[in-house]
PDB file of N, CA and C in Angstrom:
ATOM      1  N   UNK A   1    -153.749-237.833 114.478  1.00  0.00           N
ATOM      2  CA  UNK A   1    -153.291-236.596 115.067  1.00  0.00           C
ATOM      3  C   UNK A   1    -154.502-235.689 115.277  1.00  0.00           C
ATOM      4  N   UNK A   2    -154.426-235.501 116.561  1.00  0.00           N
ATOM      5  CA  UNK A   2    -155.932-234.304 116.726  1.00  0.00           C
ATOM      6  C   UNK A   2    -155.892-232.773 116.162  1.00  0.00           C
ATOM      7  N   UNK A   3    -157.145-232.396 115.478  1.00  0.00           N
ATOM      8  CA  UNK A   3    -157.080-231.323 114.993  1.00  0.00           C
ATOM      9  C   UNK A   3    -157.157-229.648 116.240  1.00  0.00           C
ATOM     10  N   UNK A   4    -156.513-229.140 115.818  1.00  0.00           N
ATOM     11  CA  UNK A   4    -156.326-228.217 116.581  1.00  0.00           C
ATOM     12  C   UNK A   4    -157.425-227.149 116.312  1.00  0.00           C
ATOM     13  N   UNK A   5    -157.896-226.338 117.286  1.00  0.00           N
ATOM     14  CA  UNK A   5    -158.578-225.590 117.205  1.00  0.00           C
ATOM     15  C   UNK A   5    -157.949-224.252 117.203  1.00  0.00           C
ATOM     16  N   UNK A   6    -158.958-223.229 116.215  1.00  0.00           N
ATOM     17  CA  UNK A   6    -158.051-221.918 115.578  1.00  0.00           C
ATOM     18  C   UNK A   6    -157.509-221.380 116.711  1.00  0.00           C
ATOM     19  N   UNK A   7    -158.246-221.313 117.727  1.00  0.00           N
ATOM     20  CA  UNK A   7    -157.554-220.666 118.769  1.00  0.00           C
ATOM     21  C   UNK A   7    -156.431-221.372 119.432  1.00  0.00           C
ATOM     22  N   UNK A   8    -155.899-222.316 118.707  1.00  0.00           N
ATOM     23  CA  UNK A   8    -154.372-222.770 119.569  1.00  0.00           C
ATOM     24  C   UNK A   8    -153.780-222.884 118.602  1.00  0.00           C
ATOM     25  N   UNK A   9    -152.734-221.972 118.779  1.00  0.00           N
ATOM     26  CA  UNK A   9    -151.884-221.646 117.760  1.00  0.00           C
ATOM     27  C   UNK A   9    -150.102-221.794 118.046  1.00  0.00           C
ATOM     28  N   UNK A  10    -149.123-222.348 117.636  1.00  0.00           N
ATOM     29  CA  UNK A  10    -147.970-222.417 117.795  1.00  0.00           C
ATOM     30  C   UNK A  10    -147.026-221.238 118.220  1.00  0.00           C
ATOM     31  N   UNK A  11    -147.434-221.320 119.349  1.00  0.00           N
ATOM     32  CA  UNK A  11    -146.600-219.889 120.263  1.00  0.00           C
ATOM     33  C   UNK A  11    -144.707-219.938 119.608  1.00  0.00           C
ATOM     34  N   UNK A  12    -144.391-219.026 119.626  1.00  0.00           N
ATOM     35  CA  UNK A  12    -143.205-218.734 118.792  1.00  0.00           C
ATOM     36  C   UNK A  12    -142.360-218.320 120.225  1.00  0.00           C
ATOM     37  N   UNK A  13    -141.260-219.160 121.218  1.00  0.00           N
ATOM     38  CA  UNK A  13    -140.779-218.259 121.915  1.00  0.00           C
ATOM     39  C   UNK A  13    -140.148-217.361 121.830  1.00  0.00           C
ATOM     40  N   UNK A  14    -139.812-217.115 120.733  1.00  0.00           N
ATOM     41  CA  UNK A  14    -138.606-215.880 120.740  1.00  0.00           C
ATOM     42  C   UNK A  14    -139.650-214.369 120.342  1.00  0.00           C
ATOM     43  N   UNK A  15    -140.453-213.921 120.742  1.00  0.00           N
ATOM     44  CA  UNK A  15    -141.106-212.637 120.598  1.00  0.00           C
ATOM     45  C   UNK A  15    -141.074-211.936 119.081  1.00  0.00           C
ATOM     46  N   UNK A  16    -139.606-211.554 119.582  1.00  0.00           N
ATOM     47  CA  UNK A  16    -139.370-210.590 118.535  1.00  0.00           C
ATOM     48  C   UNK A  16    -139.110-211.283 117.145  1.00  0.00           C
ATOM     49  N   UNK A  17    -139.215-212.476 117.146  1.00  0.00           N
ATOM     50  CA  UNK A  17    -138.889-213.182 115.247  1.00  0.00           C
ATOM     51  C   UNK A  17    -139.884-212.744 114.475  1.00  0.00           C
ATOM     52  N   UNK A  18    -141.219-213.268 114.987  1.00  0.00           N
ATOM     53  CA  UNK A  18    -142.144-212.099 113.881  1.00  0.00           C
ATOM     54  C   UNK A  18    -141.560-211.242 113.527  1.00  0.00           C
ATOM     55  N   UNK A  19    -141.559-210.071 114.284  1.00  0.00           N
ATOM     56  CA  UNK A  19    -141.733-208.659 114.322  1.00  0.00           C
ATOM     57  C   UNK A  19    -139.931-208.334 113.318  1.00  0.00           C
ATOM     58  N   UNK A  20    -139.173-208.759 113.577  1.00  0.00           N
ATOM     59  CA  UNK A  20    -137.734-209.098 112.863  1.00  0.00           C
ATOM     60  C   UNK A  20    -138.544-209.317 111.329  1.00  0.00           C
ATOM     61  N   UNK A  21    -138.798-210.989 111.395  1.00  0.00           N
ATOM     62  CA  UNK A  21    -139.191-211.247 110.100  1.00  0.00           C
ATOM     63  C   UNK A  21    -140.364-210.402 108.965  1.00  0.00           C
ATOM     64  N   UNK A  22    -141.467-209.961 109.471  1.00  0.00           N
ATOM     65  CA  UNK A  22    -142.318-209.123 109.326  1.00  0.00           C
ATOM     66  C   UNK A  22    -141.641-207.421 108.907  1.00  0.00           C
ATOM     67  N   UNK A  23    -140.673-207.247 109.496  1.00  0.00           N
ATOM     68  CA  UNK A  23    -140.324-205.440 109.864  1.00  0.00           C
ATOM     69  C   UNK A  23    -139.873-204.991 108.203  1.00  0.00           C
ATOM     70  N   UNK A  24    -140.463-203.803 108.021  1.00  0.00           N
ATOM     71  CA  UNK A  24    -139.314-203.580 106.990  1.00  0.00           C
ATOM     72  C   UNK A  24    -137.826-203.206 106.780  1.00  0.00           C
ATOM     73  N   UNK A  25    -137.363-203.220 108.338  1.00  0.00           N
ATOM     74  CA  UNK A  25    -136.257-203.449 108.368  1.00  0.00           C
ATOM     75  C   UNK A  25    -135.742-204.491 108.802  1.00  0.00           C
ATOM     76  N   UNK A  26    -135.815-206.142 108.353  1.00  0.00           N
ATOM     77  CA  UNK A  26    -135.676-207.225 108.416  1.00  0.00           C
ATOM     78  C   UNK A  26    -133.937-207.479 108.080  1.00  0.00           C
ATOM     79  N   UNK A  27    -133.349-206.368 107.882  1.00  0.00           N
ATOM     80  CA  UNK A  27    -132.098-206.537 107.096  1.00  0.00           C
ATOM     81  C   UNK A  27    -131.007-206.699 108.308  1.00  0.00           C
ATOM     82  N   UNK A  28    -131.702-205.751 109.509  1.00  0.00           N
ATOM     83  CA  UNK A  28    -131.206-205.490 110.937  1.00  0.00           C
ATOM     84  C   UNK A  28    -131.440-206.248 112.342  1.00  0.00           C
ATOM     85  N   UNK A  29    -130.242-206.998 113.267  1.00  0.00           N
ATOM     86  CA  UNK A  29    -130.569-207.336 113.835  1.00  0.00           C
ATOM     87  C   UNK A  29    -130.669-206.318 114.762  1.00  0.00           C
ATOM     88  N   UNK A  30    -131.872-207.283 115.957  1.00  0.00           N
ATOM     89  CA  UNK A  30    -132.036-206.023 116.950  1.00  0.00           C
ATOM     90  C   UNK A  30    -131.357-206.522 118.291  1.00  0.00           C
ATOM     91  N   UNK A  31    -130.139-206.568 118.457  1.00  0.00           N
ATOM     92  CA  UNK A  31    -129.503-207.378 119.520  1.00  0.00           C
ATOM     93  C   UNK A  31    -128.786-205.481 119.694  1.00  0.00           C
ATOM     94  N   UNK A  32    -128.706-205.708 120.799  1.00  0.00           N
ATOM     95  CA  UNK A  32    -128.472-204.359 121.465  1.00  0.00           C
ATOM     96  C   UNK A  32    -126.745-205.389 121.561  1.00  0.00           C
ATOM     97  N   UNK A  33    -125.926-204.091 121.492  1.00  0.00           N
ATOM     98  CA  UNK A  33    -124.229-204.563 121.393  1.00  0.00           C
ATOM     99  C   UNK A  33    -123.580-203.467 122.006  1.00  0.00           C
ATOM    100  N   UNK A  34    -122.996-203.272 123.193  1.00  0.00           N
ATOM    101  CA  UNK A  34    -122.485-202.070 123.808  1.00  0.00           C
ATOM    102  C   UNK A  34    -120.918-202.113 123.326  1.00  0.00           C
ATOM    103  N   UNK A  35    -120.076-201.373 122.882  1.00  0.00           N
ATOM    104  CA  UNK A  35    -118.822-200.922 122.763  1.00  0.00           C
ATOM    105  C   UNK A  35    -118.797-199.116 123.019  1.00  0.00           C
ATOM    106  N   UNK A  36    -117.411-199.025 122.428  1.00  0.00           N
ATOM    107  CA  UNK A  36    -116.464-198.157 121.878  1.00  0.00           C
ATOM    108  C   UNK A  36    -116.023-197.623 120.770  1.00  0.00           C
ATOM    109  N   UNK A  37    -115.852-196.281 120.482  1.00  0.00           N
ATOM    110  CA  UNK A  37    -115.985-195.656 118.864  1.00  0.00           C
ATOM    111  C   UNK A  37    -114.398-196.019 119.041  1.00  0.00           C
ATOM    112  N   UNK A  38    -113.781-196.452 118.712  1.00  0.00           N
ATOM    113  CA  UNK A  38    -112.092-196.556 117.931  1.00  0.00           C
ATOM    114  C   UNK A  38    -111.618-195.236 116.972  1.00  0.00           C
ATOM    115  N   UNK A  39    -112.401-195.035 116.340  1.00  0.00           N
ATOM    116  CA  UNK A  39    -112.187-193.932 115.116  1.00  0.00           C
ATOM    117  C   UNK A  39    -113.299-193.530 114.519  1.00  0.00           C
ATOM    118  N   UNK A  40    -113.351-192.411 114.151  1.00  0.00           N
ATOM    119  CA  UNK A  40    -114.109-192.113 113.341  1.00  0.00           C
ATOM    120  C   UNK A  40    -114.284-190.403 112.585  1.00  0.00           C
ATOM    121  N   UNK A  41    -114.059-190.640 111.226  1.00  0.00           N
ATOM    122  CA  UNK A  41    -113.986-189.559 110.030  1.00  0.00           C
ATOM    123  C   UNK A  41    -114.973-188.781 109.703  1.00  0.00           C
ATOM    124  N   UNK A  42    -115.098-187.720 110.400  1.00  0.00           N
ATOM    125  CA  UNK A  42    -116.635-187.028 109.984  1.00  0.00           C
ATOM    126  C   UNK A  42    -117.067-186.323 108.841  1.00  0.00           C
ATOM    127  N   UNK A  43    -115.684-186.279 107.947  1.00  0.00           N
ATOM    128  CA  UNK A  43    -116.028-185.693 106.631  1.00  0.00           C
ATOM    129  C   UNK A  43    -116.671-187.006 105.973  1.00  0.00           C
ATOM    130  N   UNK A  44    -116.161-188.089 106.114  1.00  0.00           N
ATOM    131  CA  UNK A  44    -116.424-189.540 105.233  1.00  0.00           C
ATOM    132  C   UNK A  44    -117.492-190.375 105.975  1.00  0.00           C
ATOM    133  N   UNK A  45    -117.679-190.160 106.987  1.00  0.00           N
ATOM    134  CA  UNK A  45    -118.743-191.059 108.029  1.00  0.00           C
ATOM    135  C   UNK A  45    -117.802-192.376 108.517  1.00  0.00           C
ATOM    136  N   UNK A  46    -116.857-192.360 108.009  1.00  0.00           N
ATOM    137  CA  UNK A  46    -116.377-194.330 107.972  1.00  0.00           C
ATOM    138  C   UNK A  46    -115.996-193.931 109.829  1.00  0.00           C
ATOM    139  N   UNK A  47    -115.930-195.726 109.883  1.00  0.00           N
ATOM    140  CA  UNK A  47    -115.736-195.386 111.579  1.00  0.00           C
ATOM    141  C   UNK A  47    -115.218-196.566 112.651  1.00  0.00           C
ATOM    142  N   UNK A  48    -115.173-197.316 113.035  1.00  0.00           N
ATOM    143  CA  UNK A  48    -115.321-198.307 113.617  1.00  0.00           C
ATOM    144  C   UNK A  48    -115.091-198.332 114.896  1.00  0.00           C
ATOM    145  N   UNK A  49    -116.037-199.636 115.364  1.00  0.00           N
ATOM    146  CA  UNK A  49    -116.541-199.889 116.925  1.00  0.00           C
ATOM    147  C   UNK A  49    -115.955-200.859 117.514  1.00  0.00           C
ATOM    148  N   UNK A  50    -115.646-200.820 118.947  1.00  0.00           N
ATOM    149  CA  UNK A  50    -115.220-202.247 119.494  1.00  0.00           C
ATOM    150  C   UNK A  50    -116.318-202.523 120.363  1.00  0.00           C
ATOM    151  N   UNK A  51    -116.704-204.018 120.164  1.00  0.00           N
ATOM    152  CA  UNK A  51    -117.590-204.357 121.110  1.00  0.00           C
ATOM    153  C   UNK A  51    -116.950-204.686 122.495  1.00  0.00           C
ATOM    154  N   UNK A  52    -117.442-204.436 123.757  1.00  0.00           N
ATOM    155  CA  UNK A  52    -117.219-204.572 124.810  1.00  0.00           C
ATOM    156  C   UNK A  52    -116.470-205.899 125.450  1.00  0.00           C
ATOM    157  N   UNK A  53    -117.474-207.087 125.066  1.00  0.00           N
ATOM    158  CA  UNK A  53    -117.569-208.079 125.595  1.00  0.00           C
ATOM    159  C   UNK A  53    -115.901-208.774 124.930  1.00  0.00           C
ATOM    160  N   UNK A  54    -115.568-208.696 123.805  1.00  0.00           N
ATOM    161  CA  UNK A  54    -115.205-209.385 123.233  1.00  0.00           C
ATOM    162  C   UNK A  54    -114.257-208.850 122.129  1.00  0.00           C
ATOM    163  N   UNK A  55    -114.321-207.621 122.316  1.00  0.00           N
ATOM    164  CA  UNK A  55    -113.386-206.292 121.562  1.00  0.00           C
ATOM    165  C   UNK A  55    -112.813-206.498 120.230  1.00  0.00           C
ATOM    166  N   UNK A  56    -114.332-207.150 119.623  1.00  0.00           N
ATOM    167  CA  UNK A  56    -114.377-207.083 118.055  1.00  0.00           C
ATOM    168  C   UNK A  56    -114.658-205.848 117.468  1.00  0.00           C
ATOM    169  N   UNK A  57    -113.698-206.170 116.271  1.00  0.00           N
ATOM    170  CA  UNK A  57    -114.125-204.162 115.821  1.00  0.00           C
ATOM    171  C   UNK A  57    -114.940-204.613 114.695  1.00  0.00           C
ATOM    172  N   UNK A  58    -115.895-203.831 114.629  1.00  0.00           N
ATOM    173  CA  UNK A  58    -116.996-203.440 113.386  1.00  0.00           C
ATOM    174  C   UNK A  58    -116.976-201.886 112.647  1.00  0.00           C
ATOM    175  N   UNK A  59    -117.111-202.410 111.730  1.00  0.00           N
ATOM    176  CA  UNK A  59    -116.869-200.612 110.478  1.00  0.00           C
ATOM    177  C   UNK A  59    -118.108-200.102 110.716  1.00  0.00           C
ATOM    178  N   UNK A  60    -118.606-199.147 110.658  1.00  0.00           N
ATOM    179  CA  UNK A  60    -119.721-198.063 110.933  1.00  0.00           C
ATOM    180  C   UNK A  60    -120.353-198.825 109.503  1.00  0.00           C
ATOM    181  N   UNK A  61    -121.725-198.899 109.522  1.00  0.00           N
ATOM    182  CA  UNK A  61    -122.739-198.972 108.481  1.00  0.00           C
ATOM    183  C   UNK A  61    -123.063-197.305 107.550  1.00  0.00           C
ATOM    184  N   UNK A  62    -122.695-196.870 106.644  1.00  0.00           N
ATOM    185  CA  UNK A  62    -123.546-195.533 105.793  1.00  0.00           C
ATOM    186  C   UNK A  62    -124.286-195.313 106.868  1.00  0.00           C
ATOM    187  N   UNK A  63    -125.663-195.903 106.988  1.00  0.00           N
ATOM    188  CA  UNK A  63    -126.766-195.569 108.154  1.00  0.00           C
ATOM    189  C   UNK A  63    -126.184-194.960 109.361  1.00  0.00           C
ATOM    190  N   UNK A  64    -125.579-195.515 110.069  1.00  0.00           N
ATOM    191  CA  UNK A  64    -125.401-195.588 111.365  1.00  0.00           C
ATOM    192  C   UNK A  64    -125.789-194.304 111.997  1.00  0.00           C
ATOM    193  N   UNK A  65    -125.503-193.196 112.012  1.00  0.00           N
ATOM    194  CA  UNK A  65    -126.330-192.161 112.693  1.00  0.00           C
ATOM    195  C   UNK A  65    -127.072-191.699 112.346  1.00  0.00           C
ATOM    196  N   UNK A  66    -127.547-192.086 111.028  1.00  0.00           N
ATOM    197  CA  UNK A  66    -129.361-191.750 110.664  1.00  0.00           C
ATOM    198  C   UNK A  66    -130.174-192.185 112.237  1.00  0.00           C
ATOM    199  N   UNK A  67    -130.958-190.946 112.103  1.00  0.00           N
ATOM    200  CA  UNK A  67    -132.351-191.516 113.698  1.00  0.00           C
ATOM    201  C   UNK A  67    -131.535-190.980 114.609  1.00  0.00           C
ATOM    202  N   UNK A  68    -130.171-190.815 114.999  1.00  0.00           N
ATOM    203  CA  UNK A  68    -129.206-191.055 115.910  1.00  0.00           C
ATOM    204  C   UNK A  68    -129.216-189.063 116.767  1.00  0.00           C
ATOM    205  N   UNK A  69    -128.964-188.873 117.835  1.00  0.00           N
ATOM    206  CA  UNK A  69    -128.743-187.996 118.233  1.00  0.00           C
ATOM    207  C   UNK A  69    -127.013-187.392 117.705  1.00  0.00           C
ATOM    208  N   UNK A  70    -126.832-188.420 117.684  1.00  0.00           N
ATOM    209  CA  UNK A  70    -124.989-188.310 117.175  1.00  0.00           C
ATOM    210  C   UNK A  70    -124.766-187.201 115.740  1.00  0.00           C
ATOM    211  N   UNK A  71    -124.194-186.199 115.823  1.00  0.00           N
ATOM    212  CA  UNK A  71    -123.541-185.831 114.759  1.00  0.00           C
ATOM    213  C   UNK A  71    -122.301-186.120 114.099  1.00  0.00           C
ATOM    214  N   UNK A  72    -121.128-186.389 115.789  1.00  0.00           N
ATOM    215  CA  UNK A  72    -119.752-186.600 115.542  1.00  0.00           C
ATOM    216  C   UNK A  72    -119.701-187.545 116.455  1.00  0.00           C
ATOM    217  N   UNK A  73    -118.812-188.550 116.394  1.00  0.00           N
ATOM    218  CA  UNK A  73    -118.537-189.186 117.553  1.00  0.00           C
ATOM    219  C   UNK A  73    -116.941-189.119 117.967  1.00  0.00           C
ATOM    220  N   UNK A  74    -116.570-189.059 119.245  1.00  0.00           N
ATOM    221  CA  UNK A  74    -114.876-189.228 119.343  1.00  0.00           C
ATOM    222  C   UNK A  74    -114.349-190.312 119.983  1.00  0.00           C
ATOM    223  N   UNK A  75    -113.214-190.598 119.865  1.00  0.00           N
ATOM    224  CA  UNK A  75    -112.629-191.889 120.285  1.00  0.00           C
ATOM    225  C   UNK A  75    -113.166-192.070 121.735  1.00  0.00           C
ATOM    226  N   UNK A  76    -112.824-193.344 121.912  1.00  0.00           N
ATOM    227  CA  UNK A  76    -113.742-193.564 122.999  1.00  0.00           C
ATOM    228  C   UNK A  76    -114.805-193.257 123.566  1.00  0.00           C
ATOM    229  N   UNK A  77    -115.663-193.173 122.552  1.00  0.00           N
ATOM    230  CA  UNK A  77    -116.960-192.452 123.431  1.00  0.00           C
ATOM    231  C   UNK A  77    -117.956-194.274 123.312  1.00  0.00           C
ATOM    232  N   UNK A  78    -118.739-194.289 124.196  1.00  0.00           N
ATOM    233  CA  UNK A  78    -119.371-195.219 124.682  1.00  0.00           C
ATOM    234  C   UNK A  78    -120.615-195.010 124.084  1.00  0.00           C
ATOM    235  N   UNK A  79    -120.962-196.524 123.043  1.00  0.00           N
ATOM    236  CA  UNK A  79    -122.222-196.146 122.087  1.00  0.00           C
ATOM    237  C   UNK A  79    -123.207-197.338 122.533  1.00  0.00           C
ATOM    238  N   UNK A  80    -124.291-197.741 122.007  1.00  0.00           N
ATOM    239  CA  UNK A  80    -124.944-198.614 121.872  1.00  0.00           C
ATOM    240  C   UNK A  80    -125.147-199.088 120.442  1.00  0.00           C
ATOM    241  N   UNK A  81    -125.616-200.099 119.808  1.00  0.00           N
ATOM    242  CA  UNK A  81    -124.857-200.485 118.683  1.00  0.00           C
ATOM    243  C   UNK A  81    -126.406-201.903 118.047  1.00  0.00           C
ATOM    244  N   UNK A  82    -126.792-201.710 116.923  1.00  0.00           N
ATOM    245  CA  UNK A  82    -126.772-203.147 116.184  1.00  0.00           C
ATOM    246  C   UNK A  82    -126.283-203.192 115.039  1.00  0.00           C
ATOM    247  N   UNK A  83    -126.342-204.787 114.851  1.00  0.00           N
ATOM    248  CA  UNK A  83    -125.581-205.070 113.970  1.00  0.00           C
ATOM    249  C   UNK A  83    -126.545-205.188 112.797  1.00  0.00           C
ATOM    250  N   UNK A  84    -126.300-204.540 111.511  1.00  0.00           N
ATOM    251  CA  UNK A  84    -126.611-205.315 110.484  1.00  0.00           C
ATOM    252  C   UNK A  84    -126.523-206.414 109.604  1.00  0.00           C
ATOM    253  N   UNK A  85    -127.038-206.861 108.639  1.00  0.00           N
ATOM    254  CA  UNK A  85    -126.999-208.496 107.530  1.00  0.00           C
ATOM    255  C   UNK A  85    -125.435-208.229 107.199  1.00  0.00           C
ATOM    256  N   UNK A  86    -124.601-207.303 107.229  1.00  0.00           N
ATOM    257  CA  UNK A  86    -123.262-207.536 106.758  1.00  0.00           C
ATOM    258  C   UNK A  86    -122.691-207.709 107.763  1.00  0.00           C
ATOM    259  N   UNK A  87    -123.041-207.352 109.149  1.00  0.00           N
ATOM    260  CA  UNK A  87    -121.903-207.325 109.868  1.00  0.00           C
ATOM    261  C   UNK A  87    -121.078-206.027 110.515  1.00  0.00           C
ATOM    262  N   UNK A  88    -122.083-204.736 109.937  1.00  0.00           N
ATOM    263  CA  UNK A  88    -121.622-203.630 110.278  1.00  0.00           C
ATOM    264  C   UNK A  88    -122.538-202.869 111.093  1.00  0.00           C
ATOM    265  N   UNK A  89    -121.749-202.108 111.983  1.00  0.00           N
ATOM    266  CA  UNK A  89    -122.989-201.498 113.320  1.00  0.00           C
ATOM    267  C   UNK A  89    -123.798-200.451 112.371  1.00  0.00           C
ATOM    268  N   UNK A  90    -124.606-200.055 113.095  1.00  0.00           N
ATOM    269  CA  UNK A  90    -125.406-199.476 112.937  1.00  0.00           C
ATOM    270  C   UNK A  90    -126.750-198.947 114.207  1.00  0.00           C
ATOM    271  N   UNK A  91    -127.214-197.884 114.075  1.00  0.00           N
ATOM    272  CA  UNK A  91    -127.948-197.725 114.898  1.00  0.00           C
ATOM    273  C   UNK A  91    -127.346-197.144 116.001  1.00  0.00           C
ATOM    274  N   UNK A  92    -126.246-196.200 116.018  1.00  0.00           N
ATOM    275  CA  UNK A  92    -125.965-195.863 116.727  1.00  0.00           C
ATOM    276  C   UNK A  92    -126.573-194.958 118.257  1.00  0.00           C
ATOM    277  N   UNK A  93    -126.683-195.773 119.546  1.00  0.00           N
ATOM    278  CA  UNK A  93    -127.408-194.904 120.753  1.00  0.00           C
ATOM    279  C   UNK A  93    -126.528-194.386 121.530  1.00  0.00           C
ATOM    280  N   UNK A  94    -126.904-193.637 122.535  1.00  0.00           N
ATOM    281  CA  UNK A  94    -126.060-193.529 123.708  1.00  0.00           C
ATOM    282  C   UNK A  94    -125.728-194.995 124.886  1.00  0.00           C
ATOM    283  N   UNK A  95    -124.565-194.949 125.234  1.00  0.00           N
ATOM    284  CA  UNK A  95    -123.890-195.931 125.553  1.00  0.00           C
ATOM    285  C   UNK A  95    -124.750-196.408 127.100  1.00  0.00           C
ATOM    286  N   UNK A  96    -125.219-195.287 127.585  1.00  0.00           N
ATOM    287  CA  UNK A  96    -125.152-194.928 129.003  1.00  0.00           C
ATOM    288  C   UNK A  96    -126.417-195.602 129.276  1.00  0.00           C
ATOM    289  N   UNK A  97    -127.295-196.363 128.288  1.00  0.00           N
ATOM    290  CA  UNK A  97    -128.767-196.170 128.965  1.00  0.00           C
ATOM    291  C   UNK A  97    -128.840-197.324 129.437  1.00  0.00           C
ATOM    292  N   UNK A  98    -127.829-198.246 129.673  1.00  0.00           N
ATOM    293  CA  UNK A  98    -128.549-199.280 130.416  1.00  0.00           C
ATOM    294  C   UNK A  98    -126.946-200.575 130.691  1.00  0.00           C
ATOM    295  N   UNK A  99    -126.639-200.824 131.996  1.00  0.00           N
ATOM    296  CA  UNK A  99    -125.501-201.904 131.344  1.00  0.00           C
ATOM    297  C   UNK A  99    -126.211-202.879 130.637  1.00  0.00           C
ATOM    298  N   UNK A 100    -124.859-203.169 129.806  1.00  0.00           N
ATOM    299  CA  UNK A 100    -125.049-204.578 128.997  1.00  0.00           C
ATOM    300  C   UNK A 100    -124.423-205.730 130.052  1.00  0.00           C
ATOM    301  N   UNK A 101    -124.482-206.052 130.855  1.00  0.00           N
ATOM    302  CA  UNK A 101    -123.958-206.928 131.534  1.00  0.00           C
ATOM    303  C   UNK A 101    -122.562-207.074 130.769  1.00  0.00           C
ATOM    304  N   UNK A 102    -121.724-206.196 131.123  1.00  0.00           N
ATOM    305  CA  UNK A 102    -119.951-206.481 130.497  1.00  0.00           C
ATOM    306  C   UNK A 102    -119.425-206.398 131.340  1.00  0.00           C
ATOM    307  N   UNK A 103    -118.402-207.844 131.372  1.00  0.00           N
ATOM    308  CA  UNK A 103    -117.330-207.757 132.828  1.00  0.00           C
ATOM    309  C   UNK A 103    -117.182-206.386 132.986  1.00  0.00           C
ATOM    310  N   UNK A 104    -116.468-206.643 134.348  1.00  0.00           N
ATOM    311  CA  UNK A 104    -116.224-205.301 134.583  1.00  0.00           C
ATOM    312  C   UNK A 104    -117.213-204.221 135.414  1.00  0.00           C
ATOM    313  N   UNK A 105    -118.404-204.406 134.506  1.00  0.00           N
ATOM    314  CA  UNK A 105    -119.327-203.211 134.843  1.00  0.00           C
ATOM    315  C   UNK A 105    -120.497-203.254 135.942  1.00  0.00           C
TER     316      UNK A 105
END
């Protein structure tokens, strides 16, 4: 097997896996997820989202509007969304900045 030279190195296609694996927030995926707020309790934070594509609901993460312009959100308002290691959104953006390619849109 020929030895490789330092400068050829095993290109990684997926970009962002380093930077995922590496991040200190490794806990979070960074898959952008467009839905819908369903509910949400602003004395308690609890909340949950439907995703667009596929109108799975996810419970709001504690985090979720940490960073976030959001103070309150109301039913139906149109968010941008990732998911965290449990399964709960987080990262809440504005809905508007870009389609997600969702029927329909």
């Amino acid at each position: 097997m020929p030895r490789r030279k330092a400068s050829q190195t095993r290109h990684d296609p997926n970009p962002s896996t380093e930077a995922t694996r590496n991040s200190p927030e490794s806990a979070t995926m960074f898959l952008d997820v467009q839905g819908v707020i369903k509910a949400f309790d602003p004395s308690s934070g609890d909340g949950v989202v439907i995703r667009d594509t596929d109108l799975s609901e996810f419970n709001l993460a504690p985090d979720a509007l940490e960073g976030s312009l959001f103070r309150m959100l109301r039913q139906g308002q149109r968010v941008l969304f990732s998911l965290d290691s449990s399964g709960a959104a987080t990262k809440l953006r504005f809905g508007s900045e870009r389609d997600m390619d969702t029927p329909g849109a």
